[in-house]
Each structure stands twice: as C-alpha cells, then as structure tokens.
C-alpha atoms as a PDB file:
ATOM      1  CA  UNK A   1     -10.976 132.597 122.383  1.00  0.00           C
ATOM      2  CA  UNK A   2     -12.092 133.419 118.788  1.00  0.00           C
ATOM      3  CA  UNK A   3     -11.945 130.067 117.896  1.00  0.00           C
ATOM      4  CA  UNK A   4     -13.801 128.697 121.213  1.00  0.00           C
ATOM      5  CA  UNK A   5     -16.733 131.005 120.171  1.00  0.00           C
ATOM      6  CA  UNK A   6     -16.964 130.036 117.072  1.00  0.00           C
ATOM      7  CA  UNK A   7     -17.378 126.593 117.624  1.00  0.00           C
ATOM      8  CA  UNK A   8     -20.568 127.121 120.294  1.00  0.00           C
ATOM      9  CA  UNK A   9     -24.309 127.001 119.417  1.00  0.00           C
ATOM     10  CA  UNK A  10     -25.605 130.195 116.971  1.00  0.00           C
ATOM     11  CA  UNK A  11     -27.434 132.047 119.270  1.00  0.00           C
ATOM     12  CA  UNK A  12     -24.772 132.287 121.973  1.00  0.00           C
ATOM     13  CA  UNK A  13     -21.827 132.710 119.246  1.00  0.00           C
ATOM     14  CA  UNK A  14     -23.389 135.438 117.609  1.00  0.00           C
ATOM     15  CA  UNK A  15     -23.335 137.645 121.311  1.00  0.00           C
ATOM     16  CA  UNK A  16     -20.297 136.188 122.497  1.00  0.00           C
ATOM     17  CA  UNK A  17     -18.415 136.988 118.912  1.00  0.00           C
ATOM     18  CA  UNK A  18     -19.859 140.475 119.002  1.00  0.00           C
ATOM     19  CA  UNK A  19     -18.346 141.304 122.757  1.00  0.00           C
ATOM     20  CA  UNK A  20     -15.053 139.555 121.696  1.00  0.00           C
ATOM     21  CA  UNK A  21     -15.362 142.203 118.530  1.00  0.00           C
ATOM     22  CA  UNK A  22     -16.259 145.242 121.117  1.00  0.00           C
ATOM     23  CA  UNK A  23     -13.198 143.993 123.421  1.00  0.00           C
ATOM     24  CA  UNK A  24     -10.915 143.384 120.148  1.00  0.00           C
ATOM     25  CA  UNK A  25     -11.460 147.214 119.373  1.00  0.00           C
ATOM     26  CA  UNK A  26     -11.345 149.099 122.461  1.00  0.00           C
ATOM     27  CA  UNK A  27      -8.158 146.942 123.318  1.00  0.00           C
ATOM     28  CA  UNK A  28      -6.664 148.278 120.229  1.00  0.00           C
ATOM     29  CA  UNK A  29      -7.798 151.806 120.598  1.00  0.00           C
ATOM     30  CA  UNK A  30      -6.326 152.000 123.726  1.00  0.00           C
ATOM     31  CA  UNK A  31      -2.716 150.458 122.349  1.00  0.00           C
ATOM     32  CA  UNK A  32      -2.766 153.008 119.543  1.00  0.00           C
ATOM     33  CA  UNK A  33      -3.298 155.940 122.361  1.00  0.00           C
ATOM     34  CA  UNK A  34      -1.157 154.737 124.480  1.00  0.00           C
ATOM     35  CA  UNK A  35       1.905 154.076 122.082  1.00  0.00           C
ATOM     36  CA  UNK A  36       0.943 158.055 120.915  1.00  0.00           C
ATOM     37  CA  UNK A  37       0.841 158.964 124.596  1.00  0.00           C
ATOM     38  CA  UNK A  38       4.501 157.565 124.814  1.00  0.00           C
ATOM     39  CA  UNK A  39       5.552 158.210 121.568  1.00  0.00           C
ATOM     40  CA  UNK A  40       4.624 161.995 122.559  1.00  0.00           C
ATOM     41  CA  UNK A  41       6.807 161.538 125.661  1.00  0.00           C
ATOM     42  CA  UNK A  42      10.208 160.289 123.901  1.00  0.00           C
ATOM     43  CA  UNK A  43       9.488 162.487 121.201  1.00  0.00           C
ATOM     44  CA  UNK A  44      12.061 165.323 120.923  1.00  0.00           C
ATOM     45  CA  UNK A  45      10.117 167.676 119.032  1.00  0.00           C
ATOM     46  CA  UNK A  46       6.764 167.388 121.443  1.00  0.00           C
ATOM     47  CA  UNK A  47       9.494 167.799 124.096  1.00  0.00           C
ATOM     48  CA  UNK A  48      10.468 170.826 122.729  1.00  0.00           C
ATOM     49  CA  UNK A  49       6.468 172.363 122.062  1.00  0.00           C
ATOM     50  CA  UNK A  50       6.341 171.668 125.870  1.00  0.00           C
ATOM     51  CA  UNK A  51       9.010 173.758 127.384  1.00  0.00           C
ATOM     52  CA  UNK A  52       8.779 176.207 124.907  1.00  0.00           C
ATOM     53  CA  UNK A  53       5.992 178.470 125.563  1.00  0.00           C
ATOM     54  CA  UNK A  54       6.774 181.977 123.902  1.00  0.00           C
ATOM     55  CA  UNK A  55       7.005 183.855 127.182  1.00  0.00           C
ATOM     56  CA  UNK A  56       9.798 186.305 128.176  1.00  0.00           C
ATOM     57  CA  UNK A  57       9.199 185.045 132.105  1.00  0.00           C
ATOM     58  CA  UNK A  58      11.153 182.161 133.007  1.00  0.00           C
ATOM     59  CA  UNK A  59       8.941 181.554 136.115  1.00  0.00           C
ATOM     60  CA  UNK A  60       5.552 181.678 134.165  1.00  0.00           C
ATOM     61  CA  UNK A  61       7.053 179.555 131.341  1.00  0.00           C
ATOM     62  CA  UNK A  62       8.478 176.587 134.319  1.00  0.00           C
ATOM     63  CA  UNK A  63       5.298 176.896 135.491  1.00  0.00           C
ATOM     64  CA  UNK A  64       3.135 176.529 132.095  1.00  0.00           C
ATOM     65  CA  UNK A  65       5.826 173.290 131.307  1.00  0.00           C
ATOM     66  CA  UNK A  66       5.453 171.788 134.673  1.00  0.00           C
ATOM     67  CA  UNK A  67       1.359 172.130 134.369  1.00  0.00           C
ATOM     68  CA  UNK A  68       1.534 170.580 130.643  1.00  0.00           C
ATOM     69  CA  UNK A  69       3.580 167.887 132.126  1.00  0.00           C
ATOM     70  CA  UNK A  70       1.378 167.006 135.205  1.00  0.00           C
ATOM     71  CA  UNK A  71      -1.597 166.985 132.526  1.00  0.00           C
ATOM     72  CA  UNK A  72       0.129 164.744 130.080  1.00  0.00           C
ATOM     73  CA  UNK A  73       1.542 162.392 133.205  1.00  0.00           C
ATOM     74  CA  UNK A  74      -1.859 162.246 134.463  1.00  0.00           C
ATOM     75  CA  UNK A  75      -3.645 161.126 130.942  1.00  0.00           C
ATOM     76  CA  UNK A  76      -0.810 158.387 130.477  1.00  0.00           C
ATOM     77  CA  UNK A  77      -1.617 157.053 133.550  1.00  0.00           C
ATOM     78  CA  UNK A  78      -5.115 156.964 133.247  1.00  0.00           C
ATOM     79  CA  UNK A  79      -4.659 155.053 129.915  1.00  0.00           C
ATOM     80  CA  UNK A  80      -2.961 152.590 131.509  1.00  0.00           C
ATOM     81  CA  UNK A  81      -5.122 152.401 134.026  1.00  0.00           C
ATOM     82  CA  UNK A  82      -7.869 151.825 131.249  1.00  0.00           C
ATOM     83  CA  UNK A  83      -5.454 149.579 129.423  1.00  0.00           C
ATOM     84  CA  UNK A  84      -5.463 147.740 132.608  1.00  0.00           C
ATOM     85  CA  UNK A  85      -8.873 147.041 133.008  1.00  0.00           C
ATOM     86  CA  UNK A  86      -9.657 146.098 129.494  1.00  0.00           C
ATOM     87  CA  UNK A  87      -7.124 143.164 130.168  1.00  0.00           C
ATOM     88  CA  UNK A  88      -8.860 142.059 133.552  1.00  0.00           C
ATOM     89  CA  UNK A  89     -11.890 142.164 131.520  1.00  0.00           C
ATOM     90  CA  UNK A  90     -10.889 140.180 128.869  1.00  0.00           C
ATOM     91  CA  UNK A  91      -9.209 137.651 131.218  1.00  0.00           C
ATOM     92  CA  UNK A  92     -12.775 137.188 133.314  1.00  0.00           C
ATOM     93  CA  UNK A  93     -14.742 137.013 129.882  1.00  0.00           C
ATOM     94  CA  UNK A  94     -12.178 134.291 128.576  1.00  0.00           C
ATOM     95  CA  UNK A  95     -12.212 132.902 132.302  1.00  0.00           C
ATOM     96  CA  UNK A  96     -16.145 132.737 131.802  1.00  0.00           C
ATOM     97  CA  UNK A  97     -15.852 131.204 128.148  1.00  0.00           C
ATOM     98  CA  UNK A  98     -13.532 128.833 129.106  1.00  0.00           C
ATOM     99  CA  UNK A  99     -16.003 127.796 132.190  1.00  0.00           C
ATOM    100  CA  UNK A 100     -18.969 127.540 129.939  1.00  0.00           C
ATOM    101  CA  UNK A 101     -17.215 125.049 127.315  1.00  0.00           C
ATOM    102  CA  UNK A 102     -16.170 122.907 130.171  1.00  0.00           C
ATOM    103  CA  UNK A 103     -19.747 122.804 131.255  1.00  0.00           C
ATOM    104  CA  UNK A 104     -21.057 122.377 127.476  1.00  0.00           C
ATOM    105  CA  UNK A 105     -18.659 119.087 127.663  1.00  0.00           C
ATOM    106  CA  UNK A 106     -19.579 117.775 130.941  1.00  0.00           C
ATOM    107  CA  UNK A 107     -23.356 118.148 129.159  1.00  0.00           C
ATOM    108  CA  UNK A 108     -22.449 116.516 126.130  1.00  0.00           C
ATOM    109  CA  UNK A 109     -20.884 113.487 127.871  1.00  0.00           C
ATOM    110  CA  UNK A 110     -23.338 113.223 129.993  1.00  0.00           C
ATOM    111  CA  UNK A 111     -25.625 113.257 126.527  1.00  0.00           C
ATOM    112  CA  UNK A 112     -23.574 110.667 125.053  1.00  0.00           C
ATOM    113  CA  UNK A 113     -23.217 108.544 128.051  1.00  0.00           C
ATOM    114  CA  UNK A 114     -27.326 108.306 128.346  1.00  0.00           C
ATOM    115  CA  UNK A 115     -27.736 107.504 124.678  1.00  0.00           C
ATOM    116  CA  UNK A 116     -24.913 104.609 125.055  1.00  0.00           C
ATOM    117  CA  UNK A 117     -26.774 102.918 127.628  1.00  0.00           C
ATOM    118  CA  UNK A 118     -28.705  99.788 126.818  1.00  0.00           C
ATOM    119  CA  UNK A 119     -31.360 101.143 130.076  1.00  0.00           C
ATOM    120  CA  UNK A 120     -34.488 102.433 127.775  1.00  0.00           C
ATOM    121  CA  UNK A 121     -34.140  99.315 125.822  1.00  0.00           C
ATOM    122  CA  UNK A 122     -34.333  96.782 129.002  1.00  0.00           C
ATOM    123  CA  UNK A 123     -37.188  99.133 129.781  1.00  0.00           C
ATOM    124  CA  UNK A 124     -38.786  98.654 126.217  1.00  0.00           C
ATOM    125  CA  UNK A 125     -38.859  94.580 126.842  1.00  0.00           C
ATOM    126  CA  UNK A 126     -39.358  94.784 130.162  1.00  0.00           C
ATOM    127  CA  UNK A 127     -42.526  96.702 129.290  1.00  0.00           C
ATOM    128  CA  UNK A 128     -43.217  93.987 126.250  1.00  0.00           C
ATOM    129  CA  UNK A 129     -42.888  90.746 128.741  1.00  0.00           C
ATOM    130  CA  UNK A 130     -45.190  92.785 131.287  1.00  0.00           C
ATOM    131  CA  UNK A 131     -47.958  93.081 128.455  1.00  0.00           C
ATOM    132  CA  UNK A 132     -47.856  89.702 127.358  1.00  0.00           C
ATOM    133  CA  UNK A 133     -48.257  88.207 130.520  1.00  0.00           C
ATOM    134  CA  UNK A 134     -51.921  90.531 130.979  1.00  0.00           C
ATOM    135  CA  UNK A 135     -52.772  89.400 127.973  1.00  0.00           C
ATOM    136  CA  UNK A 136     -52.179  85.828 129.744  1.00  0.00           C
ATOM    137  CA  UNK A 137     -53.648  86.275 132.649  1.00  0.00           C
ATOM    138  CA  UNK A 138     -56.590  87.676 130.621  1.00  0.00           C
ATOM    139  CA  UNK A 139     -57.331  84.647 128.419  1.00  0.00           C
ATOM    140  CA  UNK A 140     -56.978  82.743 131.153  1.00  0.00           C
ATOM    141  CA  UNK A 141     -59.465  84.410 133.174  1.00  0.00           C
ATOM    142  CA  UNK A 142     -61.974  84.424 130.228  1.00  0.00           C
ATOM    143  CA  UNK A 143     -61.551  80.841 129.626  1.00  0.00           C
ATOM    144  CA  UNK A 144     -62.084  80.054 133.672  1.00  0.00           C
ATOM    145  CA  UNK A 145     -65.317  82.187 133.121  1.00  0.00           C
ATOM    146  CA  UNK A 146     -66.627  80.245 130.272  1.00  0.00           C
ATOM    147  CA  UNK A 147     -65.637  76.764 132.049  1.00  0.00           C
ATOM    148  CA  UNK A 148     -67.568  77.853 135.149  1.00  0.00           C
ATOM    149  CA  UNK A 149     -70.172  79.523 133.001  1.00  0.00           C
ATOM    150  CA  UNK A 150     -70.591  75.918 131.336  1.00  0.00           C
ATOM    151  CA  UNK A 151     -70.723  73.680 134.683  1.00  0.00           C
ATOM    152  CA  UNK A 152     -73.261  76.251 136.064  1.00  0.00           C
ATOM    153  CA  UNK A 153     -75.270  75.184 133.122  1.00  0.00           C
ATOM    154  CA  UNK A 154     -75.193  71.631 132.975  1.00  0.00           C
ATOM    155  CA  UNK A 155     -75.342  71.461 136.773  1.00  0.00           C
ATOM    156  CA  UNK A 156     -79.329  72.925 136.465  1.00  0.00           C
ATOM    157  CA  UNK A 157     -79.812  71.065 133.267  1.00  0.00           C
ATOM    158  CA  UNK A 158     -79.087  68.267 135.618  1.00  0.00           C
ATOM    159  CA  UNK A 159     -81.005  69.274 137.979  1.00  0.00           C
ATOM    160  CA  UNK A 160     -84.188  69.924 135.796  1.00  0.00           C
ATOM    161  CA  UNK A 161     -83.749  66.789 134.557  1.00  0.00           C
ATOM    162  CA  UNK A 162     -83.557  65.374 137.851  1.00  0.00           C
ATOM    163  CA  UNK A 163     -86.214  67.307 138.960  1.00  0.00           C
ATOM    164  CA  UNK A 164     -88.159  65.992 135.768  1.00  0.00           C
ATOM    165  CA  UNK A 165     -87.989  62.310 136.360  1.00  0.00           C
ATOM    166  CA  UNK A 166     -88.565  62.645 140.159  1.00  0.00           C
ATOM    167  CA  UNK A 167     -91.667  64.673 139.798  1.00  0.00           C
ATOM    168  CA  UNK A 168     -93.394  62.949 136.646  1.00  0.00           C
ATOM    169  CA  UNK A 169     -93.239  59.272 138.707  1.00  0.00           C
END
C-alpha cells in the first residue's frame, strides 16, 4: 500500500502517505499494548501483585483479585476490540486505494487510447480540403462576376453604338 501511494500524483500522495503514517502508528501502538496487556496476563509476577493484596480477610482480598481481574479482562478486550477496528480500517482504506488506482488506469488508457487515434488528424485535413474548396468556390464566383460584369458592358457599348448609328442617319 506504501508503495501504491507513492507512485500517485503529489498532491494526493502527500494525504494518502500521511493517513497510511497515522494508521502505521496507532496499529503499532495498539500491538505494543496489547502484547503488554498479555504479557501482564502470563506473567507470574503480575499474577502474583494481583492476588496478593496485603489484607488479613480472605473474602475482601477474593474480592479485590476478582475486581482487578474483571478490570484487566475488560481493558484486554477493549484493545482488541480497538485492534480490531484499526484492521477493518486499514482494509477499507487499502480497499479504497486499490479502487482509485484501478480507476487512475482505466483514465490513463483511456488517455492513451485518444492520443493513439489517427481521429483529430482526419479532422485536421478534413478541415484543410473543406477550406480549399471555399477558396474555390470563391474565385470562381469572383471570376463569374467579372465575366458578367464585362458582357453587361459591352452589351450597352453595343447598344450606344447601335443607338449612335441609328439616330445620326
């Protein structure tokens, strides 16, 4: 998972490395309690602090051991309960981490895949043959204008002239 983080963008590696540190720590702050919780319990001496308890009264000193016990049984199982949790937590953060590089690869392919297509290209000549032909069409309608400009000329110089003869006879 370390590695995984690494190898993503800066911005999200630098939050995602500092929860993995947070995690890294409180999962091995709860081992160390835990292994002194049971190291407590198989620990002859501790045993012996327990059930000895100074007190002439064999009642109030059962009763002292048996309330020490309960207290100690009930913090060992609340660290594992804790210990517990931190590992469903770090399973649904790696769970998320490993969702997030599979969709940072489906992105990149998908990145790849556009840039490997020939499609903006085909666009780019499509787009150059399209522009040539208005620049066609263009001259070609310029040139029509200055033929029929032309004939409309020498179609009244005609008829001036026309006009000319007819009228000075």
């Amino acid at each position: 998972m370390d590695l995984e983080a690494r190898s993503l963008q800066p911005n999200v590696k630098a939050v995602l490395l500092a929860k993995l540190r947070e995690y890294k720590s409180d999962l091995n702050n709860l081992k160390s309690e835990h292994k002194r919780l049971a190291s407590a319990n198989s620990n002859q001496a501790a045993r012996d602090d327990l059930l000895e308890s100074g007190m002439a009264d064999a009642m109030s000193v059962s009763a002292n051991q048996r309330g020490r016990l309960m207290m100690s049984t009930e913090r060992l199982n609340e660290s594992s309960d804790r210990i517990k949790e931190s590992r469903r937590t770090m399973l649904e953060t790696e769970e998320l981490g490993v969702s997030i590089l599979q969709d940072l690869h489906q992105q990149r392919q998908s990145l790849l895949h556009a840039n490997d297509t020939n499609k903006l290209h085909g666009v780019d000549d499509n787009i150059s043959k399209s522009k040539k032909i208005l620049t066609n069409m263009s001259r070609r309608m310029s040139r029509n204008k200055w033929i029929i400009s032309s004939i409309i000329v020498v179609l009244i110089v005609t008829i001036a002239l026309i006009l000319y003869f007819k009228l000075s006879k």
